[in-house]
PDB file of N, CA and C in Angstrom:
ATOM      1  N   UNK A   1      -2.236   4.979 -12.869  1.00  0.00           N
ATOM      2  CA  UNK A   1      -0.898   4.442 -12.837  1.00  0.00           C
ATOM      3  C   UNK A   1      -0.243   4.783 -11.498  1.00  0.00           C
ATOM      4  N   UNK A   2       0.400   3.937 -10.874  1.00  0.00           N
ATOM      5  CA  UNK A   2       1.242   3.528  -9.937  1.00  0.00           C
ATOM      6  C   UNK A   2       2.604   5.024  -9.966  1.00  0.00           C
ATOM      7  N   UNK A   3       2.514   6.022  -9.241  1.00  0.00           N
ATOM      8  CA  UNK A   3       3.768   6.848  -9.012  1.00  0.00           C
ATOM      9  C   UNK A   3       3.941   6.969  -7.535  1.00  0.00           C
ATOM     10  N   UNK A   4       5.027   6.115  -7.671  1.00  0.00           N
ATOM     11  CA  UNK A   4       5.618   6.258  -6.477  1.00  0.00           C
ATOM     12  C   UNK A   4       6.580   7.839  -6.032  1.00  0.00           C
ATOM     13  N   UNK A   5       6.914   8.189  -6.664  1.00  0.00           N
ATOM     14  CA  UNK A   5       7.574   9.263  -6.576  1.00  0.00           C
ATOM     15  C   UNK A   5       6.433  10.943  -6.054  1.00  0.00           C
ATOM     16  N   UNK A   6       5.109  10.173  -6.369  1.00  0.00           N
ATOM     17  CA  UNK A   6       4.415  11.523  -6.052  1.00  0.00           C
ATOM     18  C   UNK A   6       3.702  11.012  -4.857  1.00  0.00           C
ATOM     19  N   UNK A   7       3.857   9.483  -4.138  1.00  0.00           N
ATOM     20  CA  UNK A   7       3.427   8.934  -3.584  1.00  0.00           C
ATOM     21  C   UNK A   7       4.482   9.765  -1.952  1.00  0.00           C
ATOM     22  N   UNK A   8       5.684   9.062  -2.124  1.00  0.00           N
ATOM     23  CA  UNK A   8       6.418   9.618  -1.476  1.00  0.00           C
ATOM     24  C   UNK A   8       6.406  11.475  -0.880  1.00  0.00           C
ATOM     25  N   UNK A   9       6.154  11.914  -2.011  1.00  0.00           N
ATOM     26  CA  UNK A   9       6.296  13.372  -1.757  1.00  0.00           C
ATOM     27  C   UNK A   9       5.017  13.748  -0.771  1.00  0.00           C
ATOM     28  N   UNK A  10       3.976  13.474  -1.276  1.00  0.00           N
ATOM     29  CA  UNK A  10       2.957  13.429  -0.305  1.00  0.00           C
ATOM     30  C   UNK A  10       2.903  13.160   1.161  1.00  0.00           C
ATOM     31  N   UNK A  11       3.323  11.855   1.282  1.00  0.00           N
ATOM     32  CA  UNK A  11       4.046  11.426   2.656  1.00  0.00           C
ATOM     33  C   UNK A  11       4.723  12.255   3.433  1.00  0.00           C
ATOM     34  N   UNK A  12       5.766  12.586   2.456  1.00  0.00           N
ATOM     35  CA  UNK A  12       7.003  14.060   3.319  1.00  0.00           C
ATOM     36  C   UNK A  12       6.125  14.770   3.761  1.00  0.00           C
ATOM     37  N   UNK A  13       5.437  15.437   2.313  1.00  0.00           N
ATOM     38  CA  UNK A  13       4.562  16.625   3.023  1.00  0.00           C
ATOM     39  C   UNK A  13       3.503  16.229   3.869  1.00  0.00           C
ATOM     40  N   UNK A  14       3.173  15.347   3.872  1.00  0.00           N
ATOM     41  CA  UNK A  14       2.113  15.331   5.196  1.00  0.00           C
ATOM     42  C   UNK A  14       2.572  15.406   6.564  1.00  0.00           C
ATOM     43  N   UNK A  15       3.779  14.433   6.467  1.00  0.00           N
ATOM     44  CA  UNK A  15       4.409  14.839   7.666  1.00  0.00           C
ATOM     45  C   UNK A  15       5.072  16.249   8.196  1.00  0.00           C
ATOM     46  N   UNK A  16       5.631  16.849   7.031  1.00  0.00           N
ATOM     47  CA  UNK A  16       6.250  17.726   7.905  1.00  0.00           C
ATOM     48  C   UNK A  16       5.260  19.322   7.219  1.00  0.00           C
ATOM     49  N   UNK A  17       4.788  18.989   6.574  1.00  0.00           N
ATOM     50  CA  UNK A  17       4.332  20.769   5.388  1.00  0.00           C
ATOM     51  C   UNK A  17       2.913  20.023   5.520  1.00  0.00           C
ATOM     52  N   UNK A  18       1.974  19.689   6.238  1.00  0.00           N
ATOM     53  CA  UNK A  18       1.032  18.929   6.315  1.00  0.00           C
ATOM     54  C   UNK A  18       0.014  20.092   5.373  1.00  0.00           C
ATOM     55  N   UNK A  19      -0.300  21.325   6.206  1.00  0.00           N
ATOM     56  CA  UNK A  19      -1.365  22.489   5.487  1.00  0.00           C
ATOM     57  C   UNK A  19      -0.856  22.924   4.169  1.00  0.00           C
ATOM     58  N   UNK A  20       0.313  22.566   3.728  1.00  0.00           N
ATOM     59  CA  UNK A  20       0.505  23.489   2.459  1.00  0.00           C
ATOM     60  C   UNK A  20       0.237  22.022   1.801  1.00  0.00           C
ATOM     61  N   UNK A  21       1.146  20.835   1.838  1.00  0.00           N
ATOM     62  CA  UNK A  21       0.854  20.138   0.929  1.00  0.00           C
ATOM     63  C   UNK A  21      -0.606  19.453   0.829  1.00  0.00           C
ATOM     64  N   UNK A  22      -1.953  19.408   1.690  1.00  0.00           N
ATOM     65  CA  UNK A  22      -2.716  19.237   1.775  1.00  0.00           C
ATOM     66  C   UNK A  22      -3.832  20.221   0.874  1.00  0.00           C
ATOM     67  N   UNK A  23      -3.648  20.965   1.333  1.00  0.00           N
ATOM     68  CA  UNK A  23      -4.433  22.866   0.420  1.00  0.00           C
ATOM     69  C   UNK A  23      -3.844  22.648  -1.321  1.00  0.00           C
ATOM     70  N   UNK A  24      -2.178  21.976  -1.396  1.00  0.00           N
ATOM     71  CA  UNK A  24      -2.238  21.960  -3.102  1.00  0.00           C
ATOM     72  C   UNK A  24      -2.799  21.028  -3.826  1.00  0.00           C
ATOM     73  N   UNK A  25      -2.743  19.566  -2.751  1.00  0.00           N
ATOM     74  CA  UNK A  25      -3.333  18.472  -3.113  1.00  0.00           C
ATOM     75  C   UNK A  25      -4.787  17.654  -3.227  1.00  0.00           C
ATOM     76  N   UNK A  26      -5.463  18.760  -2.654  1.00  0.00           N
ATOM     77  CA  UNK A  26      -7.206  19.026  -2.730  1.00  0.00           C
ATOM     78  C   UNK A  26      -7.446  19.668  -3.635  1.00  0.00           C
ATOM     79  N   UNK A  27      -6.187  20.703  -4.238  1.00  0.00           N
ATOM     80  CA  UNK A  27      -6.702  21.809  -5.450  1.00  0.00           C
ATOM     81  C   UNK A  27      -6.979  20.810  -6.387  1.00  0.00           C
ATOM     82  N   UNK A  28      -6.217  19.766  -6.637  1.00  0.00           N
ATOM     83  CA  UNK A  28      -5.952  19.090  -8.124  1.00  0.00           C
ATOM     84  C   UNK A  28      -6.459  17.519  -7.898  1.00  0.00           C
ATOM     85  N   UNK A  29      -6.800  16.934  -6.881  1.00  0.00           N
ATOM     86  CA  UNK A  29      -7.193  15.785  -6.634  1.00  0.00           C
ATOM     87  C   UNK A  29      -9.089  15.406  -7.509  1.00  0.00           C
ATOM     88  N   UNK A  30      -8.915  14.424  -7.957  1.00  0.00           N
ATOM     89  CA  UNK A  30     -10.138  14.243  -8.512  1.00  0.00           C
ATOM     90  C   UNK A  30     -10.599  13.330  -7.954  1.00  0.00           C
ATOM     91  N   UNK A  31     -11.054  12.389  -7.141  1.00  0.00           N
ATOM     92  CA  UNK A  31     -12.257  11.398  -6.212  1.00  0.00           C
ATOM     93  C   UNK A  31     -11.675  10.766  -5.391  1.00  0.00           C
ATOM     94  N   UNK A  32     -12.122   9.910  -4.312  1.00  0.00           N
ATOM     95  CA  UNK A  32     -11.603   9.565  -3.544  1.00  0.00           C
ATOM     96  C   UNK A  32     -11.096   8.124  -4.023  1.00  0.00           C
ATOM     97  N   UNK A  33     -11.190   7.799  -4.919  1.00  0.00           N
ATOM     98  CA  UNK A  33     -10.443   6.604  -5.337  1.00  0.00           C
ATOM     99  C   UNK A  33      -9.232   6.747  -5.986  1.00  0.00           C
ATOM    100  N   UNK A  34      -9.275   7.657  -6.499  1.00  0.00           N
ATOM    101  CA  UNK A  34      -7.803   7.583  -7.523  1.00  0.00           C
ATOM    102  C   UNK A  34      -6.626   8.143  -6.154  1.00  0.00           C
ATOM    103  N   UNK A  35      -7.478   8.969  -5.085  1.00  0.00           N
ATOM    104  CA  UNK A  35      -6.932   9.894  -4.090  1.00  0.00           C
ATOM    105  C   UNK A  35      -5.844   8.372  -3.246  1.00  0.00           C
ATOM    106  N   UNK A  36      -6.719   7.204  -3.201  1.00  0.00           N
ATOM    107  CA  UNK A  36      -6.605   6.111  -2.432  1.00  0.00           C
ATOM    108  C   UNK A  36      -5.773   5.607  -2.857  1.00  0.00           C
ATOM    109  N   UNK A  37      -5.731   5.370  -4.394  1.00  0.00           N
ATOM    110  CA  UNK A  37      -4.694   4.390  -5.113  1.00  0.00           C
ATOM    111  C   UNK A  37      -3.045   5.077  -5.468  1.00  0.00           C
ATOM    112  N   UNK A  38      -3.899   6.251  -5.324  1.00  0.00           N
ATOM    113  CA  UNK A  38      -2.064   7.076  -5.503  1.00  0.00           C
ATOM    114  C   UNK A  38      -1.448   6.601  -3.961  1.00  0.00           C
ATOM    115  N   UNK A  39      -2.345   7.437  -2.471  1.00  0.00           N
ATOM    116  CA  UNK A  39      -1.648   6.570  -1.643  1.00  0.00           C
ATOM    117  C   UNK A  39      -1.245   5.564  -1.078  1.00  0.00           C
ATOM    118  N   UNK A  40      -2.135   4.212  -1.289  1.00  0.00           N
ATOM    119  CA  UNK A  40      -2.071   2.865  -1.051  1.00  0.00           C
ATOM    120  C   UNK A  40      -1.526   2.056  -1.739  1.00  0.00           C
ATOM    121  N   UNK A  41      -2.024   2.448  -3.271  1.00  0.00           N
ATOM    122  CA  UNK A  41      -1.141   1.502  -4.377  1.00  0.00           C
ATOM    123  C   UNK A  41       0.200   1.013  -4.289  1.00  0.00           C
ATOM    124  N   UNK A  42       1.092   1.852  -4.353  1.00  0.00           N
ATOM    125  CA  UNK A  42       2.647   1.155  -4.056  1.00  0.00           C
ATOM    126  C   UNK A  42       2.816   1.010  -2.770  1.00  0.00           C
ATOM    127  N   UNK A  43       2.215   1.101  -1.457  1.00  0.00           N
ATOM    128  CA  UNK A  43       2.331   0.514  -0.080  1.00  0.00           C
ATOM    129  C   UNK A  43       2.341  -0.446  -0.111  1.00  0.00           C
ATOM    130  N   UNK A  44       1.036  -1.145  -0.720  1.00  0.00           N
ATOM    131  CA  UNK A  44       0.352  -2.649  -0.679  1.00  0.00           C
ATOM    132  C   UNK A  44       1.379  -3.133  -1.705  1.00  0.00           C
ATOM    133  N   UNK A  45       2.146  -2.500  -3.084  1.00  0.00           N
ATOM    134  CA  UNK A  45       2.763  -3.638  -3.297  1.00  0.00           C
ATOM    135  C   UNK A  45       4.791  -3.502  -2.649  1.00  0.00           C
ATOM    136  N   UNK A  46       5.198  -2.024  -2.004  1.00  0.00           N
ATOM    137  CA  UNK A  46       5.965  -2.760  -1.889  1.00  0.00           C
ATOM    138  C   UNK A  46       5.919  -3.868  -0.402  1.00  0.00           C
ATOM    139  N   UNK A  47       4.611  -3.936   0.538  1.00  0.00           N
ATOM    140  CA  UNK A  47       4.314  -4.826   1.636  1.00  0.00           C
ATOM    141  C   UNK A  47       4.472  -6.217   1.454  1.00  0.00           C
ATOM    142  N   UNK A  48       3.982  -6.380   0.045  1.00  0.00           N
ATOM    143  CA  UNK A  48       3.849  -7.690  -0.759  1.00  0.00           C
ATOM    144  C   UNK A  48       5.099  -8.560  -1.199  1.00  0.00           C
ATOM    145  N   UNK A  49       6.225  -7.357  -1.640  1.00  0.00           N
ATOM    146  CA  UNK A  49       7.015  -7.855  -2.013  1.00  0.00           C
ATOM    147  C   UNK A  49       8.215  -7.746  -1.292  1.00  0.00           C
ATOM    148  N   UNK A  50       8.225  -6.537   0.265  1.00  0.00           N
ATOM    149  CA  UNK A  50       9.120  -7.263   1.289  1.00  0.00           C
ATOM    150  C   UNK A  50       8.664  -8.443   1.863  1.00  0.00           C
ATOM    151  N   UNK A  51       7.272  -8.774   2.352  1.00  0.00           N
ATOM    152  CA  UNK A  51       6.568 -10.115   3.049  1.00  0.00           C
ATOM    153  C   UNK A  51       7.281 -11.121   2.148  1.00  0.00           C
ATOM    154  N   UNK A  52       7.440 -11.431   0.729  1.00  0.00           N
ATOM    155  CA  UNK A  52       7.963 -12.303  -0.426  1.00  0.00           C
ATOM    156  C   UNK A  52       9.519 -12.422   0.014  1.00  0.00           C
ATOM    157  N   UNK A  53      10.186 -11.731   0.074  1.00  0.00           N
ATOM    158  CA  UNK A  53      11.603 -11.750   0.184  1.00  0.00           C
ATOM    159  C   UNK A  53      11.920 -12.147   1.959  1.00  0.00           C
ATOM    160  N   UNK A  54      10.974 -11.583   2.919  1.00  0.00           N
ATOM    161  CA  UNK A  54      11.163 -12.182   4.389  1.00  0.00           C
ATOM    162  C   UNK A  54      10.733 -12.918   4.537  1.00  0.00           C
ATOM    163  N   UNK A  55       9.686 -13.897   3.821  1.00  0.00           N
ATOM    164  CA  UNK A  55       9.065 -15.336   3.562  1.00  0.00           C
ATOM    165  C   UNK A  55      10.421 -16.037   3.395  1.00  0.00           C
ATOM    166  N   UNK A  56      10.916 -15.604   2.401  1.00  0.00           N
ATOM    167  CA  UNK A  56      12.552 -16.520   3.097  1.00  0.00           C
ATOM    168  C   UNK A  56      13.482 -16.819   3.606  1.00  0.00           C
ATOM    169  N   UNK A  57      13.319 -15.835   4.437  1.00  0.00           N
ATOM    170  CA  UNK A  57      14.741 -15.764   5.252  1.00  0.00           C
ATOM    171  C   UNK A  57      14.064 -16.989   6.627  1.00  0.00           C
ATOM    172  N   UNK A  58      12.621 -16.486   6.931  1.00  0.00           N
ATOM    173  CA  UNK A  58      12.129 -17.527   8.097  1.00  0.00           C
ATOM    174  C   UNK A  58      11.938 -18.259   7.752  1.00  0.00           C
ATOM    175  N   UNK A  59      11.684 -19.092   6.548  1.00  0.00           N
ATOM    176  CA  UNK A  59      10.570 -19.699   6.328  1.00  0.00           C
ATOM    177  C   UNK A  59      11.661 -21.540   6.552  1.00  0.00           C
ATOM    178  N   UNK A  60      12.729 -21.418   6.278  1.00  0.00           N
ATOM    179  CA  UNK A  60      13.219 -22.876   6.825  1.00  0.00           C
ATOM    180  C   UNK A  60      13.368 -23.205   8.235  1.00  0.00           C
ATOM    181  N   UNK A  61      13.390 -22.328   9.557  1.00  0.00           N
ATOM    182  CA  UNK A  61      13.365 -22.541  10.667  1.00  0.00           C
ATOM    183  C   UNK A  61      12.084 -22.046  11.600  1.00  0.00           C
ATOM    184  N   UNK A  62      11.283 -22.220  10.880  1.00  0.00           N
ATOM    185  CA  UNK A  62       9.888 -21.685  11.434  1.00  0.00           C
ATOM    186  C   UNK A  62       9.580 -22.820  11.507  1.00  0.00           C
ATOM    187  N   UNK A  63       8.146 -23.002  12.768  1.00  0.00           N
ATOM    188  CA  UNK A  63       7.089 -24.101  12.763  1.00  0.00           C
ATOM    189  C   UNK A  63       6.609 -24.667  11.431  1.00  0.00           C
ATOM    190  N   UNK A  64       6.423 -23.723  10.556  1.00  0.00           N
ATOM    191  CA  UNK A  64       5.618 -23.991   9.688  1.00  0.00           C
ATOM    192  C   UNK A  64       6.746 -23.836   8.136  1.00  0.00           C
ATOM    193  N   UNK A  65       8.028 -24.869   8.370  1.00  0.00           N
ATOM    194  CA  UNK A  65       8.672 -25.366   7.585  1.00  0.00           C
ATOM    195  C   UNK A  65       8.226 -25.703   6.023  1.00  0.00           C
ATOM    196  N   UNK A  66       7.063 -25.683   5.618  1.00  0.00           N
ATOM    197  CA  UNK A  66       6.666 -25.952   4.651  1.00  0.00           C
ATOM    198  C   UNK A  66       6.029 -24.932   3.857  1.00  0.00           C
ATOM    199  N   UNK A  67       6.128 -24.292   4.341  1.00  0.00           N
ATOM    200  CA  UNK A  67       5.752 -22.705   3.703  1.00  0.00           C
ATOM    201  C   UNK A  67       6.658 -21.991   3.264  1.00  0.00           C
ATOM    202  N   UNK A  68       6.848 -21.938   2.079  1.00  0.00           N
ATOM    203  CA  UNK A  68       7.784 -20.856   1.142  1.00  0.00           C
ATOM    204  C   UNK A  68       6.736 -20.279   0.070  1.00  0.00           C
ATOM    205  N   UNK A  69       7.157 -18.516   0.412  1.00  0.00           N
ATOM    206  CA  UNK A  69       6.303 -17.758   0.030  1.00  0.00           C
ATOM    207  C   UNK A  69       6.687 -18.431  -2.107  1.00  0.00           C
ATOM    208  N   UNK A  70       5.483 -18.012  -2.530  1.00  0.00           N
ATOM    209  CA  UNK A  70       5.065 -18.061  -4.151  1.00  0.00           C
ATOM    210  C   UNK A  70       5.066 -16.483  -4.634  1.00  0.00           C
ATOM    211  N   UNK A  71       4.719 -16.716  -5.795  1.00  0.00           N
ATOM    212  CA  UNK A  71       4.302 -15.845  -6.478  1.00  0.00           C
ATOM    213  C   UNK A  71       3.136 -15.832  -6.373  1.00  0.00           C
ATOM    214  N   UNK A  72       2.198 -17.077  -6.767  1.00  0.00           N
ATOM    215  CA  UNK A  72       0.653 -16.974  -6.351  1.00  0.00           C
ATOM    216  C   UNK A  72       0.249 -16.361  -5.019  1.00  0.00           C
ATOM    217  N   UNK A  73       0.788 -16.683  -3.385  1.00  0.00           N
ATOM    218  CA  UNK A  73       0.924 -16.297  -2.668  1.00  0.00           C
ATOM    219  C   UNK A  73       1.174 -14.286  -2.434  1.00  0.00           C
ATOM    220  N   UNK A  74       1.876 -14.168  -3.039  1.00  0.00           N
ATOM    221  CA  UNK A  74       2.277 -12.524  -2.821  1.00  0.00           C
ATOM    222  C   UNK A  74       1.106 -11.570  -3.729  1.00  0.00           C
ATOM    223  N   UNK A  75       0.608 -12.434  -4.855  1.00  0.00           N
ATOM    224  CA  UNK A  75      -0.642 -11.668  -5.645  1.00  0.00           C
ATOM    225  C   UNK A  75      -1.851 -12.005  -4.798  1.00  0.00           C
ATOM    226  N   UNK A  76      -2.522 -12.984  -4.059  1.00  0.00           N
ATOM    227  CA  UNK A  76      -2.670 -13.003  -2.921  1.00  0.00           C
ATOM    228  C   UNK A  76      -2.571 -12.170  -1.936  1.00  0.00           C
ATOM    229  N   UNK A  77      -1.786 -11.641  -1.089  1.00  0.00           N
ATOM    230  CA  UNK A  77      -1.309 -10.674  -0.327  1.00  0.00           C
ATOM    231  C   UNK A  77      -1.996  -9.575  -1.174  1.00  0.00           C
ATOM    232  N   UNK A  78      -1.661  -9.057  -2.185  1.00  0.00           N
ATOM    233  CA  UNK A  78      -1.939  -8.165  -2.986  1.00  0.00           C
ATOM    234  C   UNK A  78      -3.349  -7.814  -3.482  1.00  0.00           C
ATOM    235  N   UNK A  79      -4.018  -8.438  -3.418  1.00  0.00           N
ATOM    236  CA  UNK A  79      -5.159  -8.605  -3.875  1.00  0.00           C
ATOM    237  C   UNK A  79      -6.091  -8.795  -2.599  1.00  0.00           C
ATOM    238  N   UNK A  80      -5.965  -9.688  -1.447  1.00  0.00           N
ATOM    239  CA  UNK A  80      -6.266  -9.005  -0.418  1.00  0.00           C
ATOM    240  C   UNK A  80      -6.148  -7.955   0.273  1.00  0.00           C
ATOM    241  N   UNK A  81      -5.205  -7.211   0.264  1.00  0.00           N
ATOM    242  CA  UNK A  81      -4.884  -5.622   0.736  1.00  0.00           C
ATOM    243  C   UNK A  81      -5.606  -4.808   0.033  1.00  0.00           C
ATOM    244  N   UNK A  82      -5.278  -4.994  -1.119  1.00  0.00           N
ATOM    245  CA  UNK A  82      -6.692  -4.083  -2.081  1.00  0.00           C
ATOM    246  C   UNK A  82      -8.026  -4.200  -1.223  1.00  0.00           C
ATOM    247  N   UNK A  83      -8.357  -5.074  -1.541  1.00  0.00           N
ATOM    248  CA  UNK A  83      -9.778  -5.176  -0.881  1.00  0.00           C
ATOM    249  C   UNK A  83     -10.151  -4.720   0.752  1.00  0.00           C
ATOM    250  N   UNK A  84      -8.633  -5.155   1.244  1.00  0.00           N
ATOM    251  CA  UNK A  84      -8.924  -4.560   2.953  1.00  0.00           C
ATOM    252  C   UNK A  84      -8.990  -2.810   3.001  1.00  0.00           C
ATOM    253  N   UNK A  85      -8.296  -2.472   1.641  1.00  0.00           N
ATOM    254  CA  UNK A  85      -8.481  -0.857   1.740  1.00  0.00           C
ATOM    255  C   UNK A  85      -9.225  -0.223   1.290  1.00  0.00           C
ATOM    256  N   UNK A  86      -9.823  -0.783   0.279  1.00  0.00           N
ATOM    257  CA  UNK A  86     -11.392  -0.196  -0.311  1.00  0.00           C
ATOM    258  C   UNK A  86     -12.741  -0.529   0.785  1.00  0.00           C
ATOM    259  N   UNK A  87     -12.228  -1.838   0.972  1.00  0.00           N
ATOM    260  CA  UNK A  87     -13.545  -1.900   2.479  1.00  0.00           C
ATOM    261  C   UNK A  87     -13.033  -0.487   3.477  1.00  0.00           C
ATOM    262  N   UNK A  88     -12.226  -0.608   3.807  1.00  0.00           N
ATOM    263  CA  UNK A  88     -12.090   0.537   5.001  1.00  0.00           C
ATOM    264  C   UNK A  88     -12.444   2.081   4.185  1.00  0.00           C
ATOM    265  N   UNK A  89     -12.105   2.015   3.530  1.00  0.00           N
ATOM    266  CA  UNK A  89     -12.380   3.560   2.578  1.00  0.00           C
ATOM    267  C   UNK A  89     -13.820   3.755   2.513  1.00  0.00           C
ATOM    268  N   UNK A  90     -14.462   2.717   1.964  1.00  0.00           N
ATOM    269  CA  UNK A  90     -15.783   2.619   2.119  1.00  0.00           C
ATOM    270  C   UNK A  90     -16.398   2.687   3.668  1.00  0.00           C
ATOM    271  N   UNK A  91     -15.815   2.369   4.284  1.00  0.00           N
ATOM    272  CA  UNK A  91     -16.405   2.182   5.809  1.00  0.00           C
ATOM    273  C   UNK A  91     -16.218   3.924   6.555  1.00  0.00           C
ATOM    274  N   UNK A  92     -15.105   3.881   6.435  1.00  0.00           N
ATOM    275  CA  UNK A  92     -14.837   5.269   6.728  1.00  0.00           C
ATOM    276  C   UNK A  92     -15.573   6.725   5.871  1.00  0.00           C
ATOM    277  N   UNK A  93     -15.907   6.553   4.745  1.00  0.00           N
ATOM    278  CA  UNK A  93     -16.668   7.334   4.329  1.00  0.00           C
ATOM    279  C   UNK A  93     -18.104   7.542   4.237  1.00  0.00           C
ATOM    280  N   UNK A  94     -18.551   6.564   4.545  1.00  0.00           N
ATOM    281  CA  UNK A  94     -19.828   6.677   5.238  1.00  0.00           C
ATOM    282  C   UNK A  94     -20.537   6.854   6.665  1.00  0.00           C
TER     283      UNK A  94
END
């Protein structure tokens, strides 16, 4: 499940408490996937769903006038990002 709130905290601490929050978060972390989806999961969707909401602000004076973001479109977005981050996870861990 999707927590953003422990998502965030992580973030802080990486940035600023990088060795402490790193040393507590290896104690209790279980694989590198769930490790991935706690941090990527709510990135990719809130990316998805600012790209959705700034899909309209351009999208009537742009070249490409005929493009107004969907819903199909943003699960899309979503569903490609997944995949661009498990490829790289995978790439990087080997």
């Amino acid at each position: 499940m999707i927590n953003p709130k422990r998502t965030l905290e992580l973030l802080q601490g990486g940035l600023f408490d990088n060795e402490k929050t790193w040393s507590e978060f290896l104690s209790t972390a279980e694989d590198w996937k769930k490790t991935a989806f706690l941090l990527t999961g709510p990135l990719i969707v809130l990316s998805a769903i600012a790209a959705y909401l700034v899909g309209f602000l351009g999208s009537s004076s742009s070249i490409f006038s005929q493009f107004r973001p969907t819903l199909t479109s943003t699960l899309g977005t979503v569903i490609t990002s997944t995949i661009g981050a498990v490829v790289f996870a995978l790439v990087i861990s080997v």
